[in-house]
C-alpha atoms as a PDB file:
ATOM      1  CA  UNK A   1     -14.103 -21.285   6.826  1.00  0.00           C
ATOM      2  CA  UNK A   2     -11.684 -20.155   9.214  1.00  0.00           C
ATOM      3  CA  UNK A   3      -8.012 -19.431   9.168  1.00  0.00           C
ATOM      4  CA  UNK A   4      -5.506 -21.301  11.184  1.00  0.00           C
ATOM      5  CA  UNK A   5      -2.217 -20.287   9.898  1.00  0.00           C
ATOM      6  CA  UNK A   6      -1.326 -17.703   7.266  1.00  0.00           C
ATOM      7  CA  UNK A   7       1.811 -17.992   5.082  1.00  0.00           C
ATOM      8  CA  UNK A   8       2.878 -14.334   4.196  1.00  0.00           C
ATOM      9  CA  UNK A   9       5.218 -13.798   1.020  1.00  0.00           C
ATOM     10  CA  UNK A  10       7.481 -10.886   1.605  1.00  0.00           C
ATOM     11  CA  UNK A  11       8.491  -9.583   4.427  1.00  0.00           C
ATOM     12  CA  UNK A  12       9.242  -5.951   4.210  1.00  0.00           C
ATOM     13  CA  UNK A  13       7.064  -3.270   5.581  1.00  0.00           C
ATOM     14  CA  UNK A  14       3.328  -4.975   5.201  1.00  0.00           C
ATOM     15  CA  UNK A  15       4.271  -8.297   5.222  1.00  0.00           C
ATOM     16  CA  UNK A  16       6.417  -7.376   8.344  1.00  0.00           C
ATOM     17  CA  UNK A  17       3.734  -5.679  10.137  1.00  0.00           C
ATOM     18  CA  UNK A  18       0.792  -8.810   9.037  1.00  0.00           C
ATOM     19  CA  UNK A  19       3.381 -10.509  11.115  1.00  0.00           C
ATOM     20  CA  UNK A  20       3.451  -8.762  13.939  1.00  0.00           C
ATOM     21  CA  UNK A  21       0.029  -7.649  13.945  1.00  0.00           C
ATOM     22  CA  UNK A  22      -1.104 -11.150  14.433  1.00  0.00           C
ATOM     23  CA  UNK A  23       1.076 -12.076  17.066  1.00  0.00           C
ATOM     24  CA  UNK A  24      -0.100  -9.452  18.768  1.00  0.00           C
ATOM     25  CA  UNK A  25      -4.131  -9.325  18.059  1.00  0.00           C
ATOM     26  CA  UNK A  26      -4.667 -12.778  17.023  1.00  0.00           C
ATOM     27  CA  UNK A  27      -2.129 -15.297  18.744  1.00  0.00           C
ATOM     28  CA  UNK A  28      -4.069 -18.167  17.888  1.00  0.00           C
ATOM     29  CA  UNK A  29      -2.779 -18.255  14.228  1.00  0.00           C
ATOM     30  CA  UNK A  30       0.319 -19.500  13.033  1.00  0.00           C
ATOM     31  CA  UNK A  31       2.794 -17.630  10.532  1.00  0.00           C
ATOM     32  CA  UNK A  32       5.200 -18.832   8.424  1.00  0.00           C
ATOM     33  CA  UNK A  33       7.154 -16.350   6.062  1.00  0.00           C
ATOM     34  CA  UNK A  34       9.764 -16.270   3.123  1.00  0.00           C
ATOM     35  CA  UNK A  35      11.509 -13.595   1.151  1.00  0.00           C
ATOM     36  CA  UNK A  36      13.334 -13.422  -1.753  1.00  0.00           C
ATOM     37  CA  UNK A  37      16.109 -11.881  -0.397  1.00  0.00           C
ATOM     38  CA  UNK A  38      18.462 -13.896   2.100  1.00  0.00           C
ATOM     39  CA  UNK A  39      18.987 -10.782   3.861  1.00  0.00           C
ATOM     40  CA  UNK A  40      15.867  -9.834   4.651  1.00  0.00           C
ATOM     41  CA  UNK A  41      14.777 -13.612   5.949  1.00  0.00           C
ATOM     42  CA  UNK A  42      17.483 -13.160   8.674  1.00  0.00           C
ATOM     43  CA  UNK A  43      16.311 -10.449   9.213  1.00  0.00           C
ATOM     44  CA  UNK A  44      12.983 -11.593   9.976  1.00  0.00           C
ATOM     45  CA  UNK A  45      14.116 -14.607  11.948  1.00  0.00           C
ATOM     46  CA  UNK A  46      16.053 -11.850  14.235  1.00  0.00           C
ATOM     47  CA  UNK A  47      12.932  -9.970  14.984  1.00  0.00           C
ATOM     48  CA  UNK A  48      10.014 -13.074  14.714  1.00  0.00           C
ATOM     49  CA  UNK A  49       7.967 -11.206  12.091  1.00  0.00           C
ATOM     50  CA  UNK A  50       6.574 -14.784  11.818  1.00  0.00           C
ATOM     51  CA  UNK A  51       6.280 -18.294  13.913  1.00  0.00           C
ATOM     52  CA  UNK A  52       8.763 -20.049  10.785  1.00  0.00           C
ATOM     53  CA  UNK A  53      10.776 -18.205   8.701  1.00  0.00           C
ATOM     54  CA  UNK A  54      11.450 -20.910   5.259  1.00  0.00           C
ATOM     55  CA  UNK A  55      13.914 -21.331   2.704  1.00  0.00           C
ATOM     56  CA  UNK A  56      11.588 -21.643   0.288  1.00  0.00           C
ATOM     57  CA  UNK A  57       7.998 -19.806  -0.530  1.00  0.00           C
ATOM     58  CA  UNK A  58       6.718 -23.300  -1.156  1.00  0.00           C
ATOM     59  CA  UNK A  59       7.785 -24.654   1.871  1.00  0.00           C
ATOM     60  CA  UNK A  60       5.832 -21.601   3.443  1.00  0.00           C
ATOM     61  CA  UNK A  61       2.643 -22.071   2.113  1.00  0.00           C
ATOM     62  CA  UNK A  62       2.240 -25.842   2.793  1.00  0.00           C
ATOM     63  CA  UNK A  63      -0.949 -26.781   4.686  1.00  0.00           C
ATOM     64  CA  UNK A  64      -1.745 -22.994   4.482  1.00  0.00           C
ATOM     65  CA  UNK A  65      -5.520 -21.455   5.095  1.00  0.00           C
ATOM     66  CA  UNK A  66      -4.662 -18.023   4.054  1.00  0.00           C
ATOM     67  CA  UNK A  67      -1.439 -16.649   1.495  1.00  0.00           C
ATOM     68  CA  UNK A  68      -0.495 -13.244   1.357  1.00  0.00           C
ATOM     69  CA  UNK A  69       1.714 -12.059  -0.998  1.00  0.00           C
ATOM     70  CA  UNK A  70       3.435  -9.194   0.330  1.00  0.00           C
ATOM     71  CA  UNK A  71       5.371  -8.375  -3.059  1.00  0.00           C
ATOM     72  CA  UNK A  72       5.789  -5.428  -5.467  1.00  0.00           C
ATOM     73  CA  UNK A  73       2.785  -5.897  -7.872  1.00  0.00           C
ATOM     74  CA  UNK A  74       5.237  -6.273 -10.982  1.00  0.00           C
ATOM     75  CA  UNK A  75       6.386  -9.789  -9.320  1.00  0.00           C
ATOM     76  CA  UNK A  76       3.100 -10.587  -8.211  1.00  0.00           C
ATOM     77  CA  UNK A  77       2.620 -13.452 -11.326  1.00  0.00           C
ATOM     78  CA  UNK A  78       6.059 -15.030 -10.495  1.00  0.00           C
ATOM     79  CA  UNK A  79       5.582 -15.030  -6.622  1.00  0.00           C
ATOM     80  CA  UNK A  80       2.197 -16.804  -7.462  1.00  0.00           C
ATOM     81  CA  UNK A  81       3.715 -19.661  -9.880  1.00  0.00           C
ATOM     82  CA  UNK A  82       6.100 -20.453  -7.106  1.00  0.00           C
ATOM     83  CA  UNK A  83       3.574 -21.868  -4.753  1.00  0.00           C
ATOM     84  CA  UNK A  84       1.016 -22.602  -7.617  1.00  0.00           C
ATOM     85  CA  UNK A  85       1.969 -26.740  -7.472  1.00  0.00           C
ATOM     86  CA  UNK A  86       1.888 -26.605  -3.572  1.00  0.00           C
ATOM     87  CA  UNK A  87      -1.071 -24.265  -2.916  1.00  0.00           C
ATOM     88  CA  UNK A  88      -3.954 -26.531  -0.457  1.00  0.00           C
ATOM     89  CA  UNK A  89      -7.182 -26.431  -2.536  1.00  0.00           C
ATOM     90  CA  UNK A  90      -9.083 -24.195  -0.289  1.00  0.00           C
ATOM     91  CA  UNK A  91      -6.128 -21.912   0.787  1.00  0.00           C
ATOM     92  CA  UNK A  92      -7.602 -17.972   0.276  1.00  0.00           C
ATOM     93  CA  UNK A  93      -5.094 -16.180  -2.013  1.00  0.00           C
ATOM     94  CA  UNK A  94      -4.755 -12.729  -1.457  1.00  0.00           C
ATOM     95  CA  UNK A  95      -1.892  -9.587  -1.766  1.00  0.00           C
ATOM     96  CA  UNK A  96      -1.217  -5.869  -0.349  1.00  0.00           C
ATOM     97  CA  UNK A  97      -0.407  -4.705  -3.549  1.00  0.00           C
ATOM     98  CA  UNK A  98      -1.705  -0.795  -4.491  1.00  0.00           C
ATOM     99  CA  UNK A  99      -3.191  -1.747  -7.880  1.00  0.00           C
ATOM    100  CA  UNK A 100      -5.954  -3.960  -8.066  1.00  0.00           C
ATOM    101  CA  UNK A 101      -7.131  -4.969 -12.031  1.00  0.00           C
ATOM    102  CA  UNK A 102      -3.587  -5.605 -12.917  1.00  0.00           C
ATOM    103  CA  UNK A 103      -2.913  -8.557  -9.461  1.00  0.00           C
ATOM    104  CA  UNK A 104      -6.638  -9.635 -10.027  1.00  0.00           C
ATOM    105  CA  UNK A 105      -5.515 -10.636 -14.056  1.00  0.00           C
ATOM    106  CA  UNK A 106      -1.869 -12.198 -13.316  1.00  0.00           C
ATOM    107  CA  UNK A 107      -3.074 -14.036  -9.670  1.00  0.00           C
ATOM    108  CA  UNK A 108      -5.978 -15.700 -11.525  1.00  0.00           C
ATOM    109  CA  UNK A 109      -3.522 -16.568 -14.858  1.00  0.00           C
ATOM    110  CA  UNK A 110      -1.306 -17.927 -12.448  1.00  0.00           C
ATOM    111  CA  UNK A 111      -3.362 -19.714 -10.134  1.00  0.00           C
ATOM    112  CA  UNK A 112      -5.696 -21.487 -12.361  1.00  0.00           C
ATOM    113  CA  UNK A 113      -9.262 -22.274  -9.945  1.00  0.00           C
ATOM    114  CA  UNK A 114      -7.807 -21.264  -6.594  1.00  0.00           C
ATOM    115  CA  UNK A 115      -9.804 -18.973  -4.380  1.00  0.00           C
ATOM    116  CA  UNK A 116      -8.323 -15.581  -5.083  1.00  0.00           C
ATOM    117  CA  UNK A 117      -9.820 -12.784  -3.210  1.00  0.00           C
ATOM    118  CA  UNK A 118      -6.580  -9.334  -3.729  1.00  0.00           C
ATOM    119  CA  UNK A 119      -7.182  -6.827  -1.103  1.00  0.00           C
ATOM    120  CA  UNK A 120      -5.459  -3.659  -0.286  1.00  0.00           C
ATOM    121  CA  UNK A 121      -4.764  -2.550   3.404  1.00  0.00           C
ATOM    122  CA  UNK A 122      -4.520   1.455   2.865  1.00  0.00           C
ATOM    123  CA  UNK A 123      -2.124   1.894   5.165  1.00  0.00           C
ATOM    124  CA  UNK A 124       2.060   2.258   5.175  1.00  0.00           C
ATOM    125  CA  UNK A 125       5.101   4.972   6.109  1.00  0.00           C
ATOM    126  CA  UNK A 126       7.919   5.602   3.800  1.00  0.00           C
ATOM    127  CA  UNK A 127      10.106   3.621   5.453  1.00  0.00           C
ATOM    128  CA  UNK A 128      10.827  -0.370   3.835  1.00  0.00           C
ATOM    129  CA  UNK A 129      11.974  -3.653   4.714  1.00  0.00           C
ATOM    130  CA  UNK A 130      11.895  -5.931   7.501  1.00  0.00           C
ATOM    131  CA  UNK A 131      13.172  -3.275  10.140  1.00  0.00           C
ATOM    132  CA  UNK A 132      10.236  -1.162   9.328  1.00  0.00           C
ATOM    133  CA  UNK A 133       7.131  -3.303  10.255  1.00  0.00           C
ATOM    134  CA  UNK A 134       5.190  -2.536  13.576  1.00  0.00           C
ATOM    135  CA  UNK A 135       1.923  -4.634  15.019  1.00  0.00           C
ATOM    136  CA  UNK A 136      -0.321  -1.529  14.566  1.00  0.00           C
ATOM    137  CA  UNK A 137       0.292  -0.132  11.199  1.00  0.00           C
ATOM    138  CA  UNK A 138      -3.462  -1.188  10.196  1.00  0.00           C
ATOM    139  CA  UNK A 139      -5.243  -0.286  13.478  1.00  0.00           C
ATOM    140  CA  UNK A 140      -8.174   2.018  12.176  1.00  0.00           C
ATOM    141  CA  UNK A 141      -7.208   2.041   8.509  1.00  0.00           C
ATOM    142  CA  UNK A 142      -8.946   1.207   5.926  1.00  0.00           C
ATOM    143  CA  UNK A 143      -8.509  -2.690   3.831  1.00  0.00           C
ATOM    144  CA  UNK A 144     -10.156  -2.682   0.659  1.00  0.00           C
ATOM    145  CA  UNK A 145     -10.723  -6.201  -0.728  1.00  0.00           C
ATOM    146  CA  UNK A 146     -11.678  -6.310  -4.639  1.00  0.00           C
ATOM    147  CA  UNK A 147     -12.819 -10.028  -4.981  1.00  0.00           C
ATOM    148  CA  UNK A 148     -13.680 -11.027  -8.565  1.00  0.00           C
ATOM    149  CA  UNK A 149     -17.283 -11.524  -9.936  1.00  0.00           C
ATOM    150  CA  UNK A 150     -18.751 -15.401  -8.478  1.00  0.00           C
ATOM    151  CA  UNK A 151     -16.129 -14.895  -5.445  1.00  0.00           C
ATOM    152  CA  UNK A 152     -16.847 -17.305  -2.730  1.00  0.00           C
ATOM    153  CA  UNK A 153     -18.832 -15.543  -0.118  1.00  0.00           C
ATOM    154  CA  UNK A 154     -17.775 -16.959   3.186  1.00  0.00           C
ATOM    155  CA  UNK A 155     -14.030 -16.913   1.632  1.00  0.00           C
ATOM    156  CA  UNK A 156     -14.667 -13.068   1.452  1.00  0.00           C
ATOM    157  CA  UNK A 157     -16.216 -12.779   4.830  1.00  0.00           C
ATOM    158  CA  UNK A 158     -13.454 -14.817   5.985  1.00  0.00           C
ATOM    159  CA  UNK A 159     -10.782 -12.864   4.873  1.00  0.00           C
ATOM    160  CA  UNK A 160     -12.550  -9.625   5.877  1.00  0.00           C
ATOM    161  CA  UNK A 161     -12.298 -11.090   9.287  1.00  0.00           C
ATOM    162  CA  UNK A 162      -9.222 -11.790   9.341  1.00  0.00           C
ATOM    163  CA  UNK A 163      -8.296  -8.000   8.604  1.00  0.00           C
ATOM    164  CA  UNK A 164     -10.690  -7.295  11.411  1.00  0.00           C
ATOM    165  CA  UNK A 165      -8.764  -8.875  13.452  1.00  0.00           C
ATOM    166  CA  UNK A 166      -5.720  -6.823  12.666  1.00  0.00           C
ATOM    167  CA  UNK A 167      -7.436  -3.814  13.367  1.00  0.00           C
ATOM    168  CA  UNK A 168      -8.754  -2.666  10.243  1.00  0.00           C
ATOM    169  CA  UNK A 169     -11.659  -1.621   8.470  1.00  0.00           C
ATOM    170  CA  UNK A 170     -13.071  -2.979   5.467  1.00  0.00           C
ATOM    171  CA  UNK A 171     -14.507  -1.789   2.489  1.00  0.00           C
ATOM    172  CA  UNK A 172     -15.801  -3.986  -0.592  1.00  0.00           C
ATOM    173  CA  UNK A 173     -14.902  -2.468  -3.941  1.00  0.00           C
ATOM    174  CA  UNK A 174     -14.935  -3.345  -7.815  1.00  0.00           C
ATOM    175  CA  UNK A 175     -10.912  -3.278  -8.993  1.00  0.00           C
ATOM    176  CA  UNK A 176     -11.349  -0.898 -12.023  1.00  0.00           C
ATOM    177  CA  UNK A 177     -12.892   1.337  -9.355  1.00  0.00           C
ATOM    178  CA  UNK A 178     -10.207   1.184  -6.738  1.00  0.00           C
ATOM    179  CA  UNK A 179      -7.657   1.911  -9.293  1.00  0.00           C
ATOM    180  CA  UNK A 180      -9.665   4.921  -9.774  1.00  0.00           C
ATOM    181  CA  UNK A 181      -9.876   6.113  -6.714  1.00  0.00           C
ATOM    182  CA  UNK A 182      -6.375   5.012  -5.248  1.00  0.00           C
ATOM    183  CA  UNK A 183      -5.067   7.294  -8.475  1.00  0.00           C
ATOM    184  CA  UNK A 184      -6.039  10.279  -7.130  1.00  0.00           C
ATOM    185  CA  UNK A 185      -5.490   9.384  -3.259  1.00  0.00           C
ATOM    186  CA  UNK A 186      -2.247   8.092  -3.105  1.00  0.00           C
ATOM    187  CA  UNK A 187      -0.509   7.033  -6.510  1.00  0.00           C
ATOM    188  CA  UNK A 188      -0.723  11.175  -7.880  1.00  0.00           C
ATOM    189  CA  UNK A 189       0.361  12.284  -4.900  1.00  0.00           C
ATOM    190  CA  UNK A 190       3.649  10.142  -4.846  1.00  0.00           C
ATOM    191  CA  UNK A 191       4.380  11.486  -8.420  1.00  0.00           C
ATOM    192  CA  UNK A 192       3.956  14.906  -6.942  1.00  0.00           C
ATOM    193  CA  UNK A 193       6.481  14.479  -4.601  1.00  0.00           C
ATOM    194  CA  UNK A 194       8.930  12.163  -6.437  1.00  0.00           C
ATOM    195  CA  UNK A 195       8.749  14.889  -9.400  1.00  0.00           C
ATOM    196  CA  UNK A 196       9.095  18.359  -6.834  1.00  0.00           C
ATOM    197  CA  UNK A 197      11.597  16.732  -4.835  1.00  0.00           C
ATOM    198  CA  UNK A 198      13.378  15.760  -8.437  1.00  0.00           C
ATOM    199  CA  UNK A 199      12.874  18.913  -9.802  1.00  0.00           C
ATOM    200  CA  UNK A 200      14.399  20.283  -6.053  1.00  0.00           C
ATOM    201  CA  UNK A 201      17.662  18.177  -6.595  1.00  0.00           C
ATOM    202  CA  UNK A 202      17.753  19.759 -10.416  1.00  0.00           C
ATOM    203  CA  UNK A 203      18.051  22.950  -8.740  1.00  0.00           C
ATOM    204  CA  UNK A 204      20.532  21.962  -6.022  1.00  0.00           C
ATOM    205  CA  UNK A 205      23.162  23.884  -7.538  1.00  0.00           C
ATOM    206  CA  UNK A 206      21.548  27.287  -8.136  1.00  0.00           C
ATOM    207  CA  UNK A 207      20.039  27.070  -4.413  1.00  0.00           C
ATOM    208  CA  UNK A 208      23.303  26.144  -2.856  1.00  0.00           C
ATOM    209  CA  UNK A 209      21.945  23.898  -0.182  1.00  0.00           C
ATOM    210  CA  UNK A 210      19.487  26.308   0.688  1.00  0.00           C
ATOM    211  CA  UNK A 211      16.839  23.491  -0.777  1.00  0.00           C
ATOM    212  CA  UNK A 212      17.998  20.886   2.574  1.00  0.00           C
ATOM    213  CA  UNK A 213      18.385  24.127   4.762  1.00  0.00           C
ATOM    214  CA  UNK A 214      14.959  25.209   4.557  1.00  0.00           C
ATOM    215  CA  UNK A 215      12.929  22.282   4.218  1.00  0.00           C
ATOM    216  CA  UNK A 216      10.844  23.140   7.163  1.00  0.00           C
ATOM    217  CA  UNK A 217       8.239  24.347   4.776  1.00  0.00           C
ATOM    218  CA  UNK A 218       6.236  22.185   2.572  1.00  0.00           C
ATOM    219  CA  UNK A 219       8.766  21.012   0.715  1.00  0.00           C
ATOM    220  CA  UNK A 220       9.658  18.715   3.639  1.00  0.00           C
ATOM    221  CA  UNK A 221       6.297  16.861   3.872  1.00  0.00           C
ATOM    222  CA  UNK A 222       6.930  16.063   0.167  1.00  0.00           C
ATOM    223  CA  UNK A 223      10.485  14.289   0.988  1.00  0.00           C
ATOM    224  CA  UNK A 224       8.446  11.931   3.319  1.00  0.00           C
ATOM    225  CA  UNK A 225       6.345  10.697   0.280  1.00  0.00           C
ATOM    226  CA  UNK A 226       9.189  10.739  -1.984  1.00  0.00           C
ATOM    227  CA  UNK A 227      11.070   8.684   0.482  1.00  0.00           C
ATOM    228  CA  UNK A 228       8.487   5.463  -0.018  1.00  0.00           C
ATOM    229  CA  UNK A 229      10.239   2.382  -1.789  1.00  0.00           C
ATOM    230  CA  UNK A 230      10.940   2.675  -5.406  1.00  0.00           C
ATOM    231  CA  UNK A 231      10.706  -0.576  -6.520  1.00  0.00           C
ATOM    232  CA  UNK A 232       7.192  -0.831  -5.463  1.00  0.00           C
ATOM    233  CA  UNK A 233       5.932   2.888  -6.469  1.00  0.00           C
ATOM    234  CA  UNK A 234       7.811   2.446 -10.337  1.00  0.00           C
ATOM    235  CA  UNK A 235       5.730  -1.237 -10.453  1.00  0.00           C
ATOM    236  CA  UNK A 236       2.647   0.621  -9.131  1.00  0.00           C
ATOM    237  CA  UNK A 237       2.969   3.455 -11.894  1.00  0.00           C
ATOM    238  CA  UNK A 238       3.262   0.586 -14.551  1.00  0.00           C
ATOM    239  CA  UNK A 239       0.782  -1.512 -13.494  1.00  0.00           C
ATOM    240  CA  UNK A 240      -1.892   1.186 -12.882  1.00  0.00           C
ATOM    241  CA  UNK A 241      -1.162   3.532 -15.486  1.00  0.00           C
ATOM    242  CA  UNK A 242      -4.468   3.984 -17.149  1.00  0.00           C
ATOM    243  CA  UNK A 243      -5.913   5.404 -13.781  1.00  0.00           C
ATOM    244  CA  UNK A 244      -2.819   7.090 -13.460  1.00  0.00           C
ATOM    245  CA  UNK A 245      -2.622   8.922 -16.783  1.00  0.00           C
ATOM    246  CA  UNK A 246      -6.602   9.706 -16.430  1.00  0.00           C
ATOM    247  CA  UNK A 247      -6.343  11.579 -13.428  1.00  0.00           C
ATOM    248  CA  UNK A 248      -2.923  13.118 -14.335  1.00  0.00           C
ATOM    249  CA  UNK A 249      -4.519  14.460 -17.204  1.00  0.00           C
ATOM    250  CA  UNK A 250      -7.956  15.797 -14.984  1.00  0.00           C
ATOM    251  CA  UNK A 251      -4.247  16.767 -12.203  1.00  0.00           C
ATOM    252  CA  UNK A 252      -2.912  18.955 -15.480  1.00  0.00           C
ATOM    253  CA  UNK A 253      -5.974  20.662 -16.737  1.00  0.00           C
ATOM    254  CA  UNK A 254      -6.599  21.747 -12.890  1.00  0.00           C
ATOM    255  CA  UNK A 255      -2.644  22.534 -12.567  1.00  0.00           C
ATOM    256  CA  UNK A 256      -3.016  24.575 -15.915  1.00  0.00           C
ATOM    257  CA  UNK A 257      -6.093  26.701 -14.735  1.00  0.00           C
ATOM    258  CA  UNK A 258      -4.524  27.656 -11.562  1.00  0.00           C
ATOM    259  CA  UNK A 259      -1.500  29.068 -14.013  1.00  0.00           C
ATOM    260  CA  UNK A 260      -4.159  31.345 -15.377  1.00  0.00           C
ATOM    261  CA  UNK A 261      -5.843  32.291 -11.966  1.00  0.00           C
ATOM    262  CA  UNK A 262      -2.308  33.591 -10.591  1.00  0.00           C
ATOM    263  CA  UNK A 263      -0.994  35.042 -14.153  1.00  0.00           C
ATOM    264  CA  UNK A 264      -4.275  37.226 -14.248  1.00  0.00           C
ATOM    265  CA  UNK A 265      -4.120  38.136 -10.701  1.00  0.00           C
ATOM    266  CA  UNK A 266      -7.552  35.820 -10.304  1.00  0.00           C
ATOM    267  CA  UNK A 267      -7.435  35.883  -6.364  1.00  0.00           C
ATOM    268  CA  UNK A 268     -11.362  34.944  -5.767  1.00  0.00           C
ATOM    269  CA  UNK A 269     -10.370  31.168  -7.510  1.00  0.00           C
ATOM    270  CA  UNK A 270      -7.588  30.913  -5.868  1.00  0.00           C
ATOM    271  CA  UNK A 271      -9.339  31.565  -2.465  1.00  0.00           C
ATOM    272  CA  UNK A 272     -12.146  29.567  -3.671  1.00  0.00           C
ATOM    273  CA  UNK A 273      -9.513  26.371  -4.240  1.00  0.00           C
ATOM    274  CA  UNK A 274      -7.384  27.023  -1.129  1.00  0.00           C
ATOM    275  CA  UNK A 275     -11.040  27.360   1.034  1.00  0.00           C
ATOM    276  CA  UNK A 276     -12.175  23.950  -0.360  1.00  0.00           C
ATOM    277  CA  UNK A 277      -9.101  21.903   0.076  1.00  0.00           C
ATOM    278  CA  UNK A 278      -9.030  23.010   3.589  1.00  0.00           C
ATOM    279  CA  UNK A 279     -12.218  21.843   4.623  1.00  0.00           C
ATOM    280  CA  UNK A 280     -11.294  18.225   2.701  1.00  0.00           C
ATOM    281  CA  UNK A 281      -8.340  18.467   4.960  1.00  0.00           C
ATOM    282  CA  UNK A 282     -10.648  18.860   8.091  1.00  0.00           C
ATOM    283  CA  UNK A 283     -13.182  15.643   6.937  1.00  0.00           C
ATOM    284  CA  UNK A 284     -10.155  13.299   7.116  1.00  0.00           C
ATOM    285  CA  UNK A 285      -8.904  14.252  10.327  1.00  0.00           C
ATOM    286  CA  UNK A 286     -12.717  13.565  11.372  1.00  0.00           C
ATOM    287  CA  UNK A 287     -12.329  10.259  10.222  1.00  0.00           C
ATOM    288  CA  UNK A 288      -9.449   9.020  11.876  1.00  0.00           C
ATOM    289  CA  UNK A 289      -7.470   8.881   8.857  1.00  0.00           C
ATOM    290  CA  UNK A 290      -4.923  11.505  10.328  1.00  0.00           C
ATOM    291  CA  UNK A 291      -3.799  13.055  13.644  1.00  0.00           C
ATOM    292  CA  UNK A 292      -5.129  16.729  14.448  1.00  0.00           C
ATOM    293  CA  UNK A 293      -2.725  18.131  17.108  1.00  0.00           C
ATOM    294  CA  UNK A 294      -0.480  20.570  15.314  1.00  0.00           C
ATOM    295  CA  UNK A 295       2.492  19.843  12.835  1.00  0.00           C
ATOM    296  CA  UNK A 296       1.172  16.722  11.819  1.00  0.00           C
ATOM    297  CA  UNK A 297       1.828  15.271  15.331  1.00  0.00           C
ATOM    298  CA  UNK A 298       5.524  15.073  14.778  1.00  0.00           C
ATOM    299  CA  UNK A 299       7.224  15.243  18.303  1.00  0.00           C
ATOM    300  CA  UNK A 300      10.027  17.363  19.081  1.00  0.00           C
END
């Protein structure tokens, strides 16, 4: 199998940067895109996030090797029935989306026998939309594909390839799993920060600005998460949410023991926590997953 030209569905950040990233590392396949949103498809015909920009998401799909749909994962079963009467038989189906059981379920109920491989490039900023995508968002990130039981082997290989090609790295994973993991990696984390940064704005008017003022602490790192599009973290949350409650639960027992370290003056567990997050802190720098140079490599 190979892959000659890729229709992408949804062109914010990812689908934005898919864009991009194969004009720029594979030029030999086509693009066609379409949003939703009016808007946004100017948008994308402004900046050429892709070869055709279409009216329609069926016209962008026609004569298609590869789809991606580049959509919140709550609208992933409606973007799907749009291009289900139009979709070439041996097209590879696939998405960006953050949760993987819940696309796997409504892609195959809505795409009855087509080759549906979801995959998940772990990559992203908080920014959104079509202004936002760049050509090497997934250069030496991880891509995750979860393809279901009896997938089609060289359509797996195939698509791997293709995220190869944008720079990434792959990883094979079951769905249940990846919902497991991406819990604790990225979807508990954003509730962190939406909920301190909400709980910040609470306080707003006891602080007296002081909140904005002195964010050059840790608070401000947490604003950067909490900044990440809410339409697609509230679909994530529902989507996801029984390897989101599991590991809030495991997040609130661990939360709840730390209460008791620092209201009985326990400081050996709290130096034995503090020492072992530090050194998890060190193992992703060493793989790539994070720059090392000081303040997070902001410039200033």
């Amino acid at each position: 199998m190979s892959i000659e030209k890729v229709a992408i569905i949804g062109l914010g950040l990812l689908g934005g940067s898919i864009g991009l990233a194969v004009k720029a590392r594979a030029p030999g396949i086509t693009t066609s895109g379409f949003d939703a949103d009016p808007a946004v498809r100017a948008k994308a015909t402004e900046r050429g996030l892709t070869d055709n920009v279409h009216e329609s998401a069926a016209d962008a799909v026609r004569d298609a090797d590869l789809v991606i749909l580049c959509v919140p994962v709550g609208a992933m079963r409606e973007a799907a029935a749009e291009i289900a009467d139009v979709l070439p038989p041996r097209a590879i189906v696939s998405d960006v989306g953050s949760s993987k059981q819940s696309v796997a379920e409504d892609l195959a109920a809505a795409l009855p026998g087509a080759i549906v491989i979801p995959a998940h490039p772990v990559a992203g900023t908080e920014q959104s939309g079509p202004e936002a995508g760049f050509a090497t968002l997934f250069v030496n990130r991880w891509c995750i594909l979860t393809p279901p039981a009896g997938a089609d082997e060289a359509a797996v290989e195939t698509l791997a390839e293709f995220w190869r090609k944008l720079g990434a790295r792959i990883e094979i994973m079951d769905p249940q799993h990846h919902d497991l993991v991406l819990a604790v990696t990225s979807h508990i984390p954003h509730l962190i920060a939406y909920t301190i940064v909400g709980t910040a704005s609470d306080l707003e008017e006891v602080t007296q600005g002081e909140v904005i003022k002195y964010s050059a602490g840790g608070f401000r790192d947490f604003t950067r998460i909490a900044a990440s599009d809410p339409t697609m973290w509230r679909d994530v949350f529902l989507h996801n949410k029984v390897a989101v409650l599991e590991m809030l639960g495991r997040f609130t027992e661990d939360l709840t023991a730390l209460q008791r370290a620092i209201r009985s003056g326990d400081g050996d567990t709290l130096h034995e926590l503090f020492s072992r997050t530090r050194a998890i802190r060190r193992g992703i720098i060493q793989e790539g997953q994070d720059d090392p140079s000081p303040d997070f490599g902001r410039g200033h």
